[in-house]
C-alpha atoms as a PDB file:
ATOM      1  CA  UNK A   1     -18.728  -1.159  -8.364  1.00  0.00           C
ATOM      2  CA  UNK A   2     -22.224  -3.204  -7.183  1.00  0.00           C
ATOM      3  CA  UNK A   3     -24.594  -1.222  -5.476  1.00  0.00           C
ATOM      4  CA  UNK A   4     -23.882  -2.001  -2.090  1.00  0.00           C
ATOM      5  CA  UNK A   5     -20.605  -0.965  -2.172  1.00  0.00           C
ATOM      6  CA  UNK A   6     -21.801   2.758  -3.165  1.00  0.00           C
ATOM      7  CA  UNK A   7     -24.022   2.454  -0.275  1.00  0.00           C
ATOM      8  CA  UNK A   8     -21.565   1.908   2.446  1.00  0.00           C
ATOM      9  CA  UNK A   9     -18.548   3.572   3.456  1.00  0.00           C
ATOM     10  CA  UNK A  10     -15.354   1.978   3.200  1.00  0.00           C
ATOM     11  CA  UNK A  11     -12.126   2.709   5.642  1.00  0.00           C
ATOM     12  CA  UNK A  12     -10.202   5.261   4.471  1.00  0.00           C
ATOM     13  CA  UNK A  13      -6.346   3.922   4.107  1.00  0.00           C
ATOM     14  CA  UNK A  14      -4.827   6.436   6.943  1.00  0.00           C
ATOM     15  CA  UNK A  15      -0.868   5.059   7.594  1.00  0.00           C
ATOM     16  CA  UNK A  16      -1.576   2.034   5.156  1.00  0.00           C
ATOM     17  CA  UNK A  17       2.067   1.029   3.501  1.00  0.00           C
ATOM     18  CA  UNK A  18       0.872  -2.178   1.915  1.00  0.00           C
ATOM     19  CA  UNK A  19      -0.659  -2.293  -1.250  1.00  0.00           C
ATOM     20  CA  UNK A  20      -2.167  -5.658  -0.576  1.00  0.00           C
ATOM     21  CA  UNK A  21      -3.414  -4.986   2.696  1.00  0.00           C
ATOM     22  CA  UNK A  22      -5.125  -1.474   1.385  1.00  0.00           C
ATOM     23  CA  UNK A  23      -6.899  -3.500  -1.771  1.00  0.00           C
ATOM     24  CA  UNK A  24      -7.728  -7.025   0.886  1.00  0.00           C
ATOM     25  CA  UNK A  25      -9.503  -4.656   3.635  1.00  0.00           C
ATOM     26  CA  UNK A  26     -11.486  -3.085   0.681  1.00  0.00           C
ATOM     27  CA  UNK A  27      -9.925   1.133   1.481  1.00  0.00           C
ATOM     28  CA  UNK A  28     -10.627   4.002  -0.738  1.00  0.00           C
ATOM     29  CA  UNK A  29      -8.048   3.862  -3.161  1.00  0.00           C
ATOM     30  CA  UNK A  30      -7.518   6.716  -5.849  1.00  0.00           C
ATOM     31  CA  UNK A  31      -6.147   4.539  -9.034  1.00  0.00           C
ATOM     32  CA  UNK A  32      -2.798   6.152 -10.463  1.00  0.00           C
ATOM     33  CA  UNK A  33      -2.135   3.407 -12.700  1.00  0.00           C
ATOM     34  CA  UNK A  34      -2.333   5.194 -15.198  1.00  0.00           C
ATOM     35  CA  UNK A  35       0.693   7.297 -14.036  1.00  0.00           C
ATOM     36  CA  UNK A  36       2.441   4.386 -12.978  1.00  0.00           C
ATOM     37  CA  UNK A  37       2.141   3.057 -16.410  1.00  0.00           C
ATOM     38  CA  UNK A  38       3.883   6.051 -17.723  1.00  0.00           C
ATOM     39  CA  UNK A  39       6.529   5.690 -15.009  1.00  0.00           C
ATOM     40  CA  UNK A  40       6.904   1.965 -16.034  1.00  0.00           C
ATOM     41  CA  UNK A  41       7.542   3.377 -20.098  1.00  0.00           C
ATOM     42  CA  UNK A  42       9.143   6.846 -19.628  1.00  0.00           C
ATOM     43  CA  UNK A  43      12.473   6.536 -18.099  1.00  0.00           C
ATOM     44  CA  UNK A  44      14.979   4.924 -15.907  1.00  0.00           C
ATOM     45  CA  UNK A  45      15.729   7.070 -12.548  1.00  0.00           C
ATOM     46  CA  UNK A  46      13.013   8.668 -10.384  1.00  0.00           C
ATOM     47  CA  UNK A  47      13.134  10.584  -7.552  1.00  0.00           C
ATOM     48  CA  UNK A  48      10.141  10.682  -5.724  1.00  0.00           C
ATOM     49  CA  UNK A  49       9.800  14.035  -3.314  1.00  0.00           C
ATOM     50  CA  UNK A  50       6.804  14.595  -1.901  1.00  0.00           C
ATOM     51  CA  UNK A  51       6.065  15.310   1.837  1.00  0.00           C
ATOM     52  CA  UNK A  52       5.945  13.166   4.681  1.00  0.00           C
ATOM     53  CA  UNK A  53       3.580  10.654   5.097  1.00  0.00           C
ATOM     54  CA  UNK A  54       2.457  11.324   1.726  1.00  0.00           C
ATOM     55  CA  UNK A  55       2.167   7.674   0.333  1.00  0.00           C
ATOM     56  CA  UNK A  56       6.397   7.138  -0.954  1.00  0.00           C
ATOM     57  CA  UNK A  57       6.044   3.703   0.523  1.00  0.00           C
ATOM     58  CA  UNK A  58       2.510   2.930  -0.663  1.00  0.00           C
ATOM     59  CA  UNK A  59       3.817   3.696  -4.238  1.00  0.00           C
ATOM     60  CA  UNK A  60       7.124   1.665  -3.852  1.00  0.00           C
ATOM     61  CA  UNK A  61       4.882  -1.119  -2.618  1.00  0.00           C
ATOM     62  CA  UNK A  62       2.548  -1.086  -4.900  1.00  0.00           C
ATOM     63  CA  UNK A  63       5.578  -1.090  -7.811  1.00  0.00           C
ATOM     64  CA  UNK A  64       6.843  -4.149  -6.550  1.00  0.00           C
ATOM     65  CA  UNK A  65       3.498  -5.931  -6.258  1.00  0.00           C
ATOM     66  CA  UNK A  66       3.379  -5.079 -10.130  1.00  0.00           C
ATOM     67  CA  UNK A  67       6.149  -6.732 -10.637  1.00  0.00           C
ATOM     68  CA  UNK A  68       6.003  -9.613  -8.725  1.00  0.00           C
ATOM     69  CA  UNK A  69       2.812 -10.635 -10.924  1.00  0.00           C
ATOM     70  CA  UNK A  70       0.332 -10.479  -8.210  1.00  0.00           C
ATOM     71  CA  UNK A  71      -2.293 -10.040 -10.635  1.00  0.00           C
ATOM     72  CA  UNK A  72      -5.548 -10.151  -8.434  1.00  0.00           C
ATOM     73  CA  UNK A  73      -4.485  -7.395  -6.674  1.00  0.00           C
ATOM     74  CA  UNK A  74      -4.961  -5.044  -9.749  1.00  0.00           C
ATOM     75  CA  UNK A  75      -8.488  -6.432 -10.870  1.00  0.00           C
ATOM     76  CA  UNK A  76     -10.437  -3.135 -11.563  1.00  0.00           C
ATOM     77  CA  UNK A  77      -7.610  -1.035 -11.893  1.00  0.00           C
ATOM     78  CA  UNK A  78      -6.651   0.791 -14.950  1.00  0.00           C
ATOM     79  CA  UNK A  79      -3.397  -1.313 -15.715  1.00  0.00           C
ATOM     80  CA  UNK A  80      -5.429  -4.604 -15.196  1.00  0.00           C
ATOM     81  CA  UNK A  81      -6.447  -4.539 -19.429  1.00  0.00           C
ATOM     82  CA  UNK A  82      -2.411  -4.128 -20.002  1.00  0.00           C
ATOM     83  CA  UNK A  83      -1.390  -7.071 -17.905  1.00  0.00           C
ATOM     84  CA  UNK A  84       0.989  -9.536 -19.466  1.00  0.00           C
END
C-alpha cells in the first residue's frame, strides 16, 4: 500500500456482489484468502450459513473469479504467491 492510499479513504463495499467491481473501484476489502485456500484443499461440500446480506454472494463470486483465472484481480492478495 503507497502512501497516498493510507491517506485517503476508500468506499466502503456496502451491497457490492462482484468481486471485480469491489477490487476495480478500489473498496475496503478484508482478504480471506487465506480461508478460501483452505476451502479450496479441505473438502468437497460446503454449506455456507451466515445471515442476510452478509457477503454469500461476494464469496461465491469471488470463487468463481478464482477459477476462471482472472489473475489481476488477486494481485496483493494472500493467494496471489500460490497462483498456478
Amino acid at each position: 500500500m503507497n502512501a497516498k492510499a493510507r491517506t485517503e479513504r476508500c468506499p466502503l463495499p456496502l451491497g457490492y456482489q462482484s468481486f471485480a467491481n469491489l477490487r476495480s473501484e478500489g473498496c475496503y476489502y478484508v482478504d480471506k484468502m487465506l480461508l478460501i485456500r483452505e476451502i479450496i484443499r479441505g473438502g468437497r461440500h460446503y454449506f455456507l450459513s451466515r445471515p442476510r446480506r452478509f457477503g454469500k454472494s461476494l464469496l461465491v463470486d469471488t470463487l468463481q473469479e478464482l477459477f476462471e483465472g482472472n489473475e489481476s484481480l488477486f494481485r496483493s492478495l494472500d493467494i496471489h504467491p500460490h497462483w498456478d
